[in-house]
N, C-alpha and C. Protein backbone atom coordinates (compact mmCIF):
# COMPACT_ATOMS: atom_id res chain seq x y z
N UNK A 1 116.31 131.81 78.55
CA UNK A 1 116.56 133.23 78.40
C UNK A 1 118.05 133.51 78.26
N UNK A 2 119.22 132.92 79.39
CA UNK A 2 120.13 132.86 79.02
C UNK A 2 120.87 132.41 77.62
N UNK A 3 120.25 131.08 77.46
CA UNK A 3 120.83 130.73 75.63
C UNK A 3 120.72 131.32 74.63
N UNK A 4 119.41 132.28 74.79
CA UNK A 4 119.10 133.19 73.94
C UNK A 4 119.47 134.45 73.35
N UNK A 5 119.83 134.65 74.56
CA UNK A 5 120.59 136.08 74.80
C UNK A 5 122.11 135.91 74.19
N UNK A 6 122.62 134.87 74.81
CA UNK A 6 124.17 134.44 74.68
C UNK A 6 124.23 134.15 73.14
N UNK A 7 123.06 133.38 72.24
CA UNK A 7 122.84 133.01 70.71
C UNK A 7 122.91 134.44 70.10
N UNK A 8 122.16 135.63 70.74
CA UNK A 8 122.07 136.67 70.09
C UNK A 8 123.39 137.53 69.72
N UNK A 9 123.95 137.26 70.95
CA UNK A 9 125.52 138.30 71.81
C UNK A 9 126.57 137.97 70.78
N UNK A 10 126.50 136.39 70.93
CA UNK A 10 127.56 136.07 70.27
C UNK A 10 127.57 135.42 68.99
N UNK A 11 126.35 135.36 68.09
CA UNK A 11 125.79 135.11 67.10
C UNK A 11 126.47 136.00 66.31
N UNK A 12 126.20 137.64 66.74
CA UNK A 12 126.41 138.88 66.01
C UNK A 12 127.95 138.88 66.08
N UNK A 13 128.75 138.28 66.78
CA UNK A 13 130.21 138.27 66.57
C UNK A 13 130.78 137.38 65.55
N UNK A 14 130.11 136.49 65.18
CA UNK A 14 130.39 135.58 64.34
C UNK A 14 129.66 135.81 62.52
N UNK A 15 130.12 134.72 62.12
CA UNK A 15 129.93 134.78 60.52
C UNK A 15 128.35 134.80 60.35
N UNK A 16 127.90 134.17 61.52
CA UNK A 16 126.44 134.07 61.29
C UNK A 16 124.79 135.51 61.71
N UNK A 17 126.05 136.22 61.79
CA UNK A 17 124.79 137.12 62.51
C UNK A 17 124.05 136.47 63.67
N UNK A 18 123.76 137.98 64.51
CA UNK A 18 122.76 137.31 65.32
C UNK A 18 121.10 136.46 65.50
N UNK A 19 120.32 136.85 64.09
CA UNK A 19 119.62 135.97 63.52
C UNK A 19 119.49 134.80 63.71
N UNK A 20 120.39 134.06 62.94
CA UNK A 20 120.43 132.72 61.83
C UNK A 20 120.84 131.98 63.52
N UNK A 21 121.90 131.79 64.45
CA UNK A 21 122.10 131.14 65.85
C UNK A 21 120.48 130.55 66.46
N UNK A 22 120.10 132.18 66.44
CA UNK A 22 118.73 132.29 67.30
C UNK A 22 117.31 131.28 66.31
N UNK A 23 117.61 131.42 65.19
CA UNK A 23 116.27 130.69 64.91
C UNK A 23 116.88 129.19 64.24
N UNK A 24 118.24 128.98 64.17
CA UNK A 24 118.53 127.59 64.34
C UNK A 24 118.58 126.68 65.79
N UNK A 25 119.15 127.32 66.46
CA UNK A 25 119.11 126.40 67.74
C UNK A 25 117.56 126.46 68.63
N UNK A 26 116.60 127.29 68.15
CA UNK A 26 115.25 127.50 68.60
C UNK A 26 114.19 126.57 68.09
N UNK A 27 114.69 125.91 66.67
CA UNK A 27 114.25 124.71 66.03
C UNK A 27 114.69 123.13 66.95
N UNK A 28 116.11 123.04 66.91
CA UNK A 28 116.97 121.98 67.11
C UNK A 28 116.28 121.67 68.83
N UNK A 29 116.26 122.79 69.66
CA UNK A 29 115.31 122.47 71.19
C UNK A 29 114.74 122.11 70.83
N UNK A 30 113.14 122.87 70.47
CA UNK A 30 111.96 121.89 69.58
C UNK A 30 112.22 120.66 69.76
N UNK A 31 113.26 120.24 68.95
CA UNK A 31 113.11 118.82 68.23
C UNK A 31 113.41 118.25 69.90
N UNK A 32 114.40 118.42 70.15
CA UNK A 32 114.51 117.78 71.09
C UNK A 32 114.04 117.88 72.57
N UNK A 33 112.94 118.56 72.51
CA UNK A 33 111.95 118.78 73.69
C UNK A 33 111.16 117.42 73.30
N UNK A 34 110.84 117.42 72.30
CA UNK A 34 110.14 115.93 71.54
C UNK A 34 110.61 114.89 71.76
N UNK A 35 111.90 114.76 72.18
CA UNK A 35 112.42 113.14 72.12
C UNK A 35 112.11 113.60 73.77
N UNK A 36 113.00 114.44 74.60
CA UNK A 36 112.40 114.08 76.04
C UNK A 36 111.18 114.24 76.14
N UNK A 37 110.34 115.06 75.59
CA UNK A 37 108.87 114.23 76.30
C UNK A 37 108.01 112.86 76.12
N UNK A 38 109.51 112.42 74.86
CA UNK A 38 108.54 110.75 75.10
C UNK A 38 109.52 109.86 76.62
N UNK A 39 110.66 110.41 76.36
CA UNK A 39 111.84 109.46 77.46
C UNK A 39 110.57 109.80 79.12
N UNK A 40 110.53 111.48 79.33
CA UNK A 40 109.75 111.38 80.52
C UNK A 40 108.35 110.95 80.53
N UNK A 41 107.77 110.16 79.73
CA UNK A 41 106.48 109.92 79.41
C UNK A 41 106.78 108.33 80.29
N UNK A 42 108.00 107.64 79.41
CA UNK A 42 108.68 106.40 79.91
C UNK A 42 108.84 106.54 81.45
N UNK A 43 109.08 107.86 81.67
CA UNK A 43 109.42 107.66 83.29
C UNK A 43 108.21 107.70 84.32
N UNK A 44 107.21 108.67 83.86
CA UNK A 44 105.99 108.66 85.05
C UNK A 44 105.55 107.67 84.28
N UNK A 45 105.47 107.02 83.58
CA UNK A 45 104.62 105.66 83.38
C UNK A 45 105.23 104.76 84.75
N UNK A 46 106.17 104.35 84.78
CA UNK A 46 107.08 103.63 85.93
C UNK A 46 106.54 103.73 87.30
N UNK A 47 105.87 105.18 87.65
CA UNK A 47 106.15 105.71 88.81
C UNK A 47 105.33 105.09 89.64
N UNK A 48 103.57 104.69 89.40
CA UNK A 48 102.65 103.85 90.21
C UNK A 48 103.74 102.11 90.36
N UNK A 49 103.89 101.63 89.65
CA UNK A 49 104.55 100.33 89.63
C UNK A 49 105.92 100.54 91.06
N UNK A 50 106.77 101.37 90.58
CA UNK A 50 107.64 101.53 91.07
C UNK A 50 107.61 102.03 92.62
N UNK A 51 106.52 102.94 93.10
CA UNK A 51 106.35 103.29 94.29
C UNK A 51 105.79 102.21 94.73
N UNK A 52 104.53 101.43 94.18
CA UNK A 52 103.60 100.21 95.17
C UNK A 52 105.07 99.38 95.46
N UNK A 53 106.03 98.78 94.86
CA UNK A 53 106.56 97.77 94.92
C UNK A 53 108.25 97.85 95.76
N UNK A 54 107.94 99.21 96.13
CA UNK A 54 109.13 99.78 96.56
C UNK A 54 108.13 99.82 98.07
N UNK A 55 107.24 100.61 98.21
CA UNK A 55 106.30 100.15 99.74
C UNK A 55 106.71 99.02 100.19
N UNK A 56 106.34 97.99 99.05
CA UNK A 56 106.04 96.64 99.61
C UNK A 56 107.33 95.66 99.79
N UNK A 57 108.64 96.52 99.58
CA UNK A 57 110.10 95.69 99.44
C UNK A 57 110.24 95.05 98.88
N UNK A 58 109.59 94.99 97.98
CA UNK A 58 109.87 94.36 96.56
C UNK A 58 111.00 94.79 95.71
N UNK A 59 112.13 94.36 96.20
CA UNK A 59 113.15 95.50 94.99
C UNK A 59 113.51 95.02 93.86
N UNK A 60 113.16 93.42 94.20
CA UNK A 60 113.58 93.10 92.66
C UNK A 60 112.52 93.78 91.58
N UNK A 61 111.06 93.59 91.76
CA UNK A 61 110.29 94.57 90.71
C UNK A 61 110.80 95.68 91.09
N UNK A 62 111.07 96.43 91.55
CA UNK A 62 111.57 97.96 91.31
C UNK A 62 112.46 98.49 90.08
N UNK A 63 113.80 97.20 90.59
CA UNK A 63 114.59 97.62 89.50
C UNK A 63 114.20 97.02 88.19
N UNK A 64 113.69 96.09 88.13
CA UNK A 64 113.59 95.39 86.79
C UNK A 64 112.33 96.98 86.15
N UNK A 65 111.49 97.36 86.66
CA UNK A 65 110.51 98.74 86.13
C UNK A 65 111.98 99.10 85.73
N UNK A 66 112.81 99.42 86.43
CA UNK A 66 113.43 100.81 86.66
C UNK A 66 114.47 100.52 85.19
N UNK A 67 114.85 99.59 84.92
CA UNK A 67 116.23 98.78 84.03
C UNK A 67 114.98 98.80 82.59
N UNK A 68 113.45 98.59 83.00
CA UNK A 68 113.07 98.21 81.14
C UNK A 68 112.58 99.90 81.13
N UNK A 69 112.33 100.58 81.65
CA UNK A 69 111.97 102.09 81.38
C UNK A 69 113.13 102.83 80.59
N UNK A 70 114.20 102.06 81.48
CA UNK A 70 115.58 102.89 81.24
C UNK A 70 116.28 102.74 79.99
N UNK A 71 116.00 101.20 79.38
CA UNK A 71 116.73 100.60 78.46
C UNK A 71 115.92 100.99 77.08
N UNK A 72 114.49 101.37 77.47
CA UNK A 72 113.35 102.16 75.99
C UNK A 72 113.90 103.31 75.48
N UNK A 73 114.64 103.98 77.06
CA UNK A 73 114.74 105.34 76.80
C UNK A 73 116.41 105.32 76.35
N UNK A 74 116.92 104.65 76.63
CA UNK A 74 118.33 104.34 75.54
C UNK A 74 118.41 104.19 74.19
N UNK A 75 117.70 103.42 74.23
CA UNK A 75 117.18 102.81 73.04
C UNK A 75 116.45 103.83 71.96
N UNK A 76 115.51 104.47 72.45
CA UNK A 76 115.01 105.52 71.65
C UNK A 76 115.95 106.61 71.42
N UNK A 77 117.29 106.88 72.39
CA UNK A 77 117.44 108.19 72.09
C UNK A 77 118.77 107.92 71.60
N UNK A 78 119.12 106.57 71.19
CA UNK A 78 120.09 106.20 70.59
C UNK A 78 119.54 106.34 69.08
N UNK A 79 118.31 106.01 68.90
CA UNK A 79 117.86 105.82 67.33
C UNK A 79 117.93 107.60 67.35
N UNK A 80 117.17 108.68 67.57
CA UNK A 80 117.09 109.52 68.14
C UNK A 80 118.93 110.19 67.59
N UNK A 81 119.41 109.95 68.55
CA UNK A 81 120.79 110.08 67.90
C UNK A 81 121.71 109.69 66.59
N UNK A 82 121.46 108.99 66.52
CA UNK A 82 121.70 108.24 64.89
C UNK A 82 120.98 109.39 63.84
N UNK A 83 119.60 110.00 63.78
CA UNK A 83 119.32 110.72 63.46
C UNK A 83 119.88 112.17 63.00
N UNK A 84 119.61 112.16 64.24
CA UNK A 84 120.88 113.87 64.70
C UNK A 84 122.31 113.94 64.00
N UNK A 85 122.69 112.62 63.83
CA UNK A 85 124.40 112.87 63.29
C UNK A 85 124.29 112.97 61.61
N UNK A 86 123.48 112.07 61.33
CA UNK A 86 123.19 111.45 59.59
C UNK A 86 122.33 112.06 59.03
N UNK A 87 121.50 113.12 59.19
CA UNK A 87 120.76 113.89 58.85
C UNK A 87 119.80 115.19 59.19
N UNK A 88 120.78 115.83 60.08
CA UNK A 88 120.45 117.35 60.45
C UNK A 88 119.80 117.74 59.73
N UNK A 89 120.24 118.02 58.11
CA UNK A 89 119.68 119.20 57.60
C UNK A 89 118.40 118.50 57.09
N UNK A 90 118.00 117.65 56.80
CA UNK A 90 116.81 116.96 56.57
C UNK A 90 115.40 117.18 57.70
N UNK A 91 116.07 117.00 58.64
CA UNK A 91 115.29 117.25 60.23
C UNK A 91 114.59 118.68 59.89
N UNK A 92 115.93 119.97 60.02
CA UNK A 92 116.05 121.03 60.46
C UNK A 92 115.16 121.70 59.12
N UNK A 93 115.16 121.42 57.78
CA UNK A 93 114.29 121.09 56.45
C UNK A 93 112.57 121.19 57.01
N UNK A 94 112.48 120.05 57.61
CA UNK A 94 111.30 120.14 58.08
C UNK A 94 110.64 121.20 58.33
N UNK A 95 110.95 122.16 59.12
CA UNK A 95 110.55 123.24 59.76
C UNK A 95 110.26 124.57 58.87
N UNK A 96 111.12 124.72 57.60
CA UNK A 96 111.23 125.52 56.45
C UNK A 96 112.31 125.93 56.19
N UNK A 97 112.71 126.42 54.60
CA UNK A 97 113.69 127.03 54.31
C UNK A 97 114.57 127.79 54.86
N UNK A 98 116.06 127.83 54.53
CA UNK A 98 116.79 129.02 55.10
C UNK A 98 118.28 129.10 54.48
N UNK A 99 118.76 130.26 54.61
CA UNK A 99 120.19 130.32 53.81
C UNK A 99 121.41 129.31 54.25
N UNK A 100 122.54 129.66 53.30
CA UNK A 100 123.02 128.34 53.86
C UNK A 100 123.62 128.43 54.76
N UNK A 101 123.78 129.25 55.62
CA UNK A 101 124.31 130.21 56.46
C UNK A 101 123.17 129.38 58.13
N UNK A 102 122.32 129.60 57.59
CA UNK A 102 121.43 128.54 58.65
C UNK A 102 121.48 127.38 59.00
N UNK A 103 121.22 126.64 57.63
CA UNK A 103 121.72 125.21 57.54
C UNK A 103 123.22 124.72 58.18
N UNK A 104 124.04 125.95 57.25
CA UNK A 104 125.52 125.14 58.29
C UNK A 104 125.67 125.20 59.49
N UNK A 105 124.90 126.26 60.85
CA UNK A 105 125.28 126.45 61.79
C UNK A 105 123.88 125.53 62.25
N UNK A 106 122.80 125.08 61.97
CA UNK A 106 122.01 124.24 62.67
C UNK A 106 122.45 123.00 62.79
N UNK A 107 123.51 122.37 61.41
CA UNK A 107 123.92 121.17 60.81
C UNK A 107 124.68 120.74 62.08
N UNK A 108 125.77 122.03 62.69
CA UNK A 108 126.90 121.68 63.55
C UNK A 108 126.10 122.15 64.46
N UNK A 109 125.47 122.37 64.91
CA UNK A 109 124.95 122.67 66.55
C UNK A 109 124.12 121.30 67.06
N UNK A 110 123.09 120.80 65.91
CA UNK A 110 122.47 119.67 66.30
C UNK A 110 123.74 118.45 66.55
N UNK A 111 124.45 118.05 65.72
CA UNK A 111 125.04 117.23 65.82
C UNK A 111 126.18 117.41 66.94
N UNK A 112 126.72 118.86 67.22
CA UNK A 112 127.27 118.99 68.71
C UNK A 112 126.88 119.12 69.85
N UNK A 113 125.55 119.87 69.84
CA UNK A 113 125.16 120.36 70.95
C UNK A 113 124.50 119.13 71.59
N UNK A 114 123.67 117.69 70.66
CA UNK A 114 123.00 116.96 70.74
C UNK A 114 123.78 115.76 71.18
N UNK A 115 125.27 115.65 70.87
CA UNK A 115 125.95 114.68 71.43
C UNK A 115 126.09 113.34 72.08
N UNK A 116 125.49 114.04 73.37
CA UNK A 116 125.03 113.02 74.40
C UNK A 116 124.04 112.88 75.00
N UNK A 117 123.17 113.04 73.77
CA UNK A 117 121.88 112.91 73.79
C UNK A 117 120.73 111.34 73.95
N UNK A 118 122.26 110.69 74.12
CA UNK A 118 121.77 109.34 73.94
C UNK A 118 121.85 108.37 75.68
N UNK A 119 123.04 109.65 76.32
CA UNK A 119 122.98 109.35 77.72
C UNK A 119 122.05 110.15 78.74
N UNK A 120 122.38 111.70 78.50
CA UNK A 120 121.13 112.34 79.26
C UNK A 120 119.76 111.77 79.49
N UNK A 121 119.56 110.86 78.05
CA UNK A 121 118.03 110.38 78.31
C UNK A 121 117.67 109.84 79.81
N UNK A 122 118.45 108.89 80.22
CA UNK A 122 118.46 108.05 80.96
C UNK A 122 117.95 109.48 82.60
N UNK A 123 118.41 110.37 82.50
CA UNK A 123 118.09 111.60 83.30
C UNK A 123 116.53 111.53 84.26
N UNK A 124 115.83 112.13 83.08
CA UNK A 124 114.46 111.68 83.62
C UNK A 124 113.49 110.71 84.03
N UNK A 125 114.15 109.98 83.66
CA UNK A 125 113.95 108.50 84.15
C UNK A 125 114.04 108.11 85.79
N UNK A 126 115.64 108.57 85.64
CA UNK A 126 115.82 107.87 87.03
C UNK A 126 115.50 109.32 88.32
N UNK A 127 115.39 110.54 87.12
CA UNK A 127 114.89 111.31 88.32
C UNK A 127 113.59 111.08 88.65
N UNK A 128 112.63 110.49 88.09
CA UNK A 128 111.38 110.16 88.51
C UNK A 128 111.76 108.86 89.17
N UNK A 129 112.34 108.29 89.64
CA UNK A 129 112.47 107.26 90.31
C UNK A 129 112.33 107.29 91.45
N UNK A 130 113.70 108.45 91.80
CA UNK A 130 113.80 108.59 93.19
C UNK A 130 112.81 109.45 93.41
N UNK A 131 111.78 109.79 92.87
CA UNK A 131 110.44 110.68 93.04
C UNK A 131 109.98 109.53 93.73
N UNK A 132 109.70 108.76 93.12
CA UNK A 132 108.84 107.15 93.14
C UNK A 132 109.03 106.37 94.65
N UNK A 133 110.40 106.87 94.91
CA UNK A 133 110.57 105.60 96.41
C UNK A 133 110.49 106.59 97.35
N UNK A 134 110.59 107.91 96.99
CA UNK A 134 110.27 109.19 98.26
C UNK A 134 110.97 109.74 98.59
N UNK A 135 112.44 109.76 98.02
CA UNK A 135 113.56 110.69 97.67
C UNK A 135 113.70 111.55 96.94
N UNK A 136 112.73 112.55 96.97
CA UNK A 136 112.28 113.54 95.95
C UNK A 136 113.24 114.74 96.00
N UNK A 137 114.36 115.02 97.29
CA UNK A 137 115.39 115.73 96.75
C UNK A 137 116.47 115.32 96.00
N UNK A 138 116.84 114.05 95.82
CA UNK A 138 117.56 113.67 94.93
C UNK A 138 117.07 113.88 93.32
N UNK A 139 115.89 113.65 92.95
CA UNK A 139 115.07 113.85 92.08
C UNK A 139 115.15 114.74 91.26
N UNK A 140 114.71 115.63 92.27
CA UNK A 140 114.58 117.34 92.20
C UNK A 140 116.11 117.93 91.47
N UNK A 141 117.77 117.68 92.51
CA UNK A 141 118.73 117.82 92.23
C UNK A 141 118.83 117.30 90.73
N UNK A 142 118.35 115.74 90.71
CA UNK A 142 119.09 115.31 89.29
C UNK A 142 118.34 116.11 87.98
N UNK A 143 116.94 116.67 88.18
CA UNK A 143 116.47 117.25 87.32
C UNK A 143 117.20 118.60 87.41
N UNK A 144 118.05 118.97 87.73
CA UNK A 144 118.66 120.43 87.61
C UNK A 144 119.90 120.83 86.90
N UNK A 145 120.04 119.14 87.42
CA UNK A 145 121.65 119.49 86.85
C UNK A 145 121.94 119.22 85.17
N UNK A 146 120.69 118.99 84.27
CA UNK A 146 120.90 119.50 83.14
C UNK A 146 120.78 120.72 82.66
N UNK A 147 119.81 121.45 83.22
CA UNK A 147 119.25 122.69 82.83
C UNK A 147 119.95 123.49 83.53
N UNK A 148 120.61 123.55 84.92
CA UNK A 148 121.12 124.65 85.62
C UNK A 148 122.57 124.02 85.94
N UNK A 149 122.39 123.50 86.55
CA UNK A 149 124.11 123.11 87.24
C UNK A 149 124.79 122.97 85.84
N UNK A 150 124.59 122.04 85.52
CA UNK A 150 125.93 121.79 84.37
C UNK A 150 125.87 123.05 83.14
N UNK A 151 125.02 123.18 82.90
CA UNK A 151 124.52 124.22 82.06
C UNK A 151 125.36 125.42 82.10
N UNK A 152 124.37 126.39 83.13
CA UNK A 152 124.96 127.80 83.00
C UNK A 152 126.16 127.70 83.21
N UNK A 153 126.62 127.46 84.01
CA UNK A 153 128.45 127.99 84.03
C UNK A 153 129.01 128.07 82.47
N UNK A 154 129.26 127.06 82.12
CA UNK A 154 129.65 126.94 80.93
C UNK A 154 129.24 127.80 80.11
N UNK A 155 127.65 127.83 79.92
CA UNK A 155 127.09 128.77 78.57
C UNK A 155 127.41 129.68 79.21
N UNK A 156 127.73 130.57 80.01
CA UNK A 156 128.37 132.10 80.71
C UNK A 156 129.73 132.20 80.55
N UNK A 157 130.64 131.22 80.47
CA UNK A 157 131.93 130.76 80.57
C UNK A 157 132.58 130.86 79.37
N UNK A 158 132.32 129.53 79.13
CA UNK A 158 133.03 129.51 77.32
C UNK A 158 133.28 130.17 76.24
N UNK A 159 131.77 130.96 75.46
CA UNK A 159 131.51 131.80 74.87
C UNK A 159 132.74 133.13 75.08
N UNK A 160 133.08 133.35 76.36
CA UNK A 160 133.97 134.19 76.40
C UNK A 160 135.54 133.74 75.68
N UNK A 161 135.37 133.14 75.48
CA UNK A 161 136.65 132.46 75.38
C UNK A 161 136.80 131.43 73.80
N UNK A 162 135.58 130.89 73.65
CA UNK A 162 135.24 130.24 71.86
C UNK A 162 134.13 131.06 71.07
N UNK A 163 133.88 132.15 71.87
CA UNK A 163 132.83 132.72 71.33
C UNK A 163 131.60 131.83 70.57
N UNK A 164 130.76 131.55 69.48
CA UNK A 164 129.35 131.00 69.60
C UNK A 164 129.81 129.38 69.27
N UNK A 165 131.49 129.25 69.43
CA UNK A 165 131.28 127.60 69.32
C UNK A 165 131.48 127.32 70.93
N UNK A 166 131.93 128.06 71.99
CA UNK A 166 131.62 127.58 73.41
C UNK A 166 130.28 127.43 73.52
N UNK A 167 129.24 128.02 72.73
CA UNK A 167 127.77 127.79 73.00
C UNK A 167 127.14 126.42 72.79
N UNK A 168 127.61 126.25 71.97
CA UNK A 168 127.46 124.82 71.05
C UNK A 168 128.29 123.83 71.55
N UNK A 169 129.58 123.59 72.36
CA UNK A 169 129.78 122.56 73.05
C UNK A 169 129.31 122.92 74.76
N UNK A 170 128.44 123.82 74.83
CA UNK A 170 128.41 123.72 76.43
C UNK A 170 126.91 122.55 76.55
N UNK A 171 126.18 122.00 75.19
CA UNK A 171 125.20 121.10 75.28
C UNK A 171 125.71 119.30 75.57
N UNK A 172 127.10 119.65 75.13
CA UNK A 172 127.48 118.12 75.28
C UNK A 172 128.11 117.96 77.11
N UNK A 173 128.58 119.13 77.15
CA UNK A 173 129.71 119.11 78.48
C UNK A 173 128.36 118.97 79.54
N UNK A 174 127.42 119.69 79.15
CA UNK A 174 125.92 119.57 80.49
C UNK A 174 125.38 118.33 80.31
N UNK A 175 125.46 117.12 79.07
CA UNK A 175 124.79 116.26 78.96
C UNK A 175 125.85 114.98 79.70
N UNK A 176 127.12 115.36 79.70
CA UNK A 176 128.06 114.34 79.52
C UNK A 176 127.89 114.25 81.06
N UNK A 177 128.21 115.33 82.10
CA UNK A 177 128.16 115.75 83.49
C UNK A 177 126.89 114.98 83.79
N UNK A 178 125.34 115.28 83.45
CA UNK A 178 124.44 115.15 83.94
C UNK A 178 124.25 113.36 83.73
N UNK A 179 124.80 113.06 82.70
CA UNK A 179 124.49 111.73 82.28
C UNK A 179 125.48 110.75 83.52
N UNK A 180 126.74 110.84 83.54
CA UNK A 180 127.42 110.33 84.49
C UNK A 180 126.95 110.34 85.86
N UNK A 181 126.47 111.79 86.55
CA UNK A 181 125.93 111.89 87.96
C UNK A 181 124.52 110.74 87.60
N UNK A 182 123.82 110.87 86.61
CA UNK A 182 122.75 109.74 87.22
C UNK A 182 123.22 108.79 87.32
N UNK A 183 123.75 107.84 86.21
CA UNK A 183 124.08 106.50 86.44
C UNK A 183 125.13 106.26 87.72
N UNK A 184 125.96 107.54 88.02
CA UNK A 184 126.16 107.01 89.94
C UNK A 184 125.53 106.96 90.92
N UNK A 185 124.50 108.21 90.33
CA UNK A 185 123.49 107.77 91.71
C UNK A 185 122.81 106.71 91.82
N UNK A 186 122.09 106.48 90.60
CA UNK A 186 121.17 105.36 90.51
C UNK A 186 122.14 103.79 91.04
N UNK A 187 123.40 103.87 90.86
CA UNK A 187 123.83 102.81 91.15
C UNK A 187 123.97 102.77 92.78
N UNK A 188 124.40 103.84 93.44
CA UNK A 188 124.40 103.62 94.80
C UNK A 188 123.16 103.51 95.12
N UNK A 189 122.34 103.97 95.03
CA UNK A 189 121.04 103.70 94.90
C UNK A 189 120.51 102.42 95.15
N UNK A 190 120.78 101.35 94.16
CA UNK A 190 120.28 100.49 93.71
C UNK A 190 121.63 99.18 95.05
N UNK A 191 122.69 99.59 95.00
CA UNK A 191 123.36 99.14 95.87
C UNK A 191 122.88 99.21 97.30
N UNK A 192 122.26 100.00 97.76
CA UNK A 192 121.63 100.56 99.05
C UNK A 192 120.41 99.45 99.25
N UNK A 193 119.99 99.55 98.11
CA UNK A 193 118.69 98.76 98.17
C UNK A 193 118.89 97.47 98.18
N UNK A 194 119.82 97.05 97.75
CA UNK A 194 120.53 95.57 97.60
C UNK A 194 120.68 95.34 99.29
N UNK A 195 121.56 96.13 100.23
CA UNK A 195 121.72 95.63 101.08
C UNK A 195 120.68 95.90 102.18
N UNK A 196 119.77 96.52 102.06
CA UNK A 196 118.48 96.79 102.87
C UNK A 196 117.69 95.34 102.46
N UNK A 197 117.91 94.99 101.26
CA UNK A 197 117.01 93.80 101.09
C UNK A 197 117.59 92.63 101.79
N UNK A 198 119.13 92.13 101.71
CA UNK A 198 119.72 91.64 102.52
C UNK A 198 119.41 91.03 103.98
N UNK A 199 119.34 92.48 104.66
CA UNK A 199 119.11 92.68 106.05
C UNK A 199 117.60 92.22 106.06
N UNK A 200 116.84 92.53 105.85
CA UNK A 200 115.62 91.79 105.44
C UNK A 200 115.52 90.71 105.45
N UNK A 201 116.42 90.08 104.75
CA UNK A 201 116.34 88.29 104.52
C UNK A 201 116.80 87.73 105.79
N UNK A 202 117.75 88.68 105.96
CA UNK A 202 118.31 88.02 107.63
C UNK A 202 117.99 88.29 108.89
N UNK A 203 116.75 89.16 108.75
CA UNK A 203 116.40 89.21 110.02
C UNK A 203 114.71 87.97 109.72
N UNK A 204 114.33 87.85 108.49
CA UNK A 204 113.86 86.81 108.77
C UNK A 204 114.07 85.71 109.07
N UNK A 205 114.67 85.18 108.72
CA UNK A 205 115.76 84.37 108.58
C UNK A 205 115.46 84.17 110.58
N UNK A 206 116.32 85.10 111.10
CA UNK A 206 116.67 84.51 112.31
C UNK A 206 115.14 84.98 113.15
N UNK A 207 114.16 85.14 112.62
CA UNK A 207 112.79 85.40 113.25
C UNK A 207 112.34 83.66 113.13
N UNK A 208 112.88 83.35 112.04
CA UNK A 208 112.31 81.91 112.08
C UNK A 208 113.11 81.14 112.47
């Protein structure tokens, strides 16, 4: 509701009318609601594997689920990305005609707004993870901070100040933020678990 509004506000300040913003970047989501619902498809697939084997202290299967889920969803949203840069208007084509006035502002929004589209993936992934071992506020948090935390400020922010091109880089600055906080968490994470497994070995160890 916010993007929408802000596409409309500041659409009409620009060369593009308020129109042409609103039904280009309303396509370009679309598309890319499509690539994350295959990345989170990758992630609750994980989640039975990943919870039994996380019960059972198994961490080496944990992470190895957790590293080939993660590396599909790189992988896809790297091809995924390659896409987005080399052929916007082909994509955005798909959907139907429009002036060129459409085309140029969908051309530069996909390919900016979509950016880091190749790291965010990794997002849902590992927020279903920590769903998976029973850390479901971490989860919860990491699923937010694309859509809300990193997000609004910016799209409320910028726009004042780049008018409808702050709109269009506030998709990379929320992906770039959200993409970095997972791969730290997941690493302390995965560090934590390293030394819980540890302690494990050594208290068998001296049981026997």
């Amino acid at each position: 509701m916010v993007l929408n509004n802000s596409l409309r506000k500041y659409g009409a300040m620009s060369v593009y009318c308020d129109a042409v913003p609103l039904a280009a970047a309303g396509i370009i989501m679309k598309v890319n609601q499509i690539l994350f619902s295959v990345v989170i498809g990758l992630g609750q697939g994980t989640q039975p594997i990943i919870s039994f084997n996380y019960g059972a202290r198994k961490y080496d299967r944990v992470k190895k689920a957790y590293i080939s889920a993660s590396a599909v969803a790189f992988g896809f949203s790297l091809v995924a990305f390659a896409l987005f840069q080399t052929i916007p208007r082909q994509i955005i084509g798909i959907f139907g005609e429009g002036s060129d006035e459409y085309f140029a502002f969908g051309e530069r929004y996909m390919r900016v707004f979509l950016f880091f589209v190749w790291l965010v993936a990794l997002q849902p992934v590992t927020s279903t993870f920590f769903t998976s071992i029973g850390k479901a506020v971490k989860g919860i948090f990491l699923s937010l901070t694309r859509q809300i935390i990193f997000f609004l400020p910016p799209l409320l922010i910028l726009p004042l100040f780049m008018g409808i091109e702050g709109i269009i880089w506030t998709g990379p600055i929320a992906d770039l933020l959200s993409g970095v906080v997972t791969v730290v968490m997941a690493v302390i994470e995965f560090k934590a678990m390293k030394m819980e497994e540890q302690q494990l070995e050594q208290s068998v160890l001296a049981a026997s």
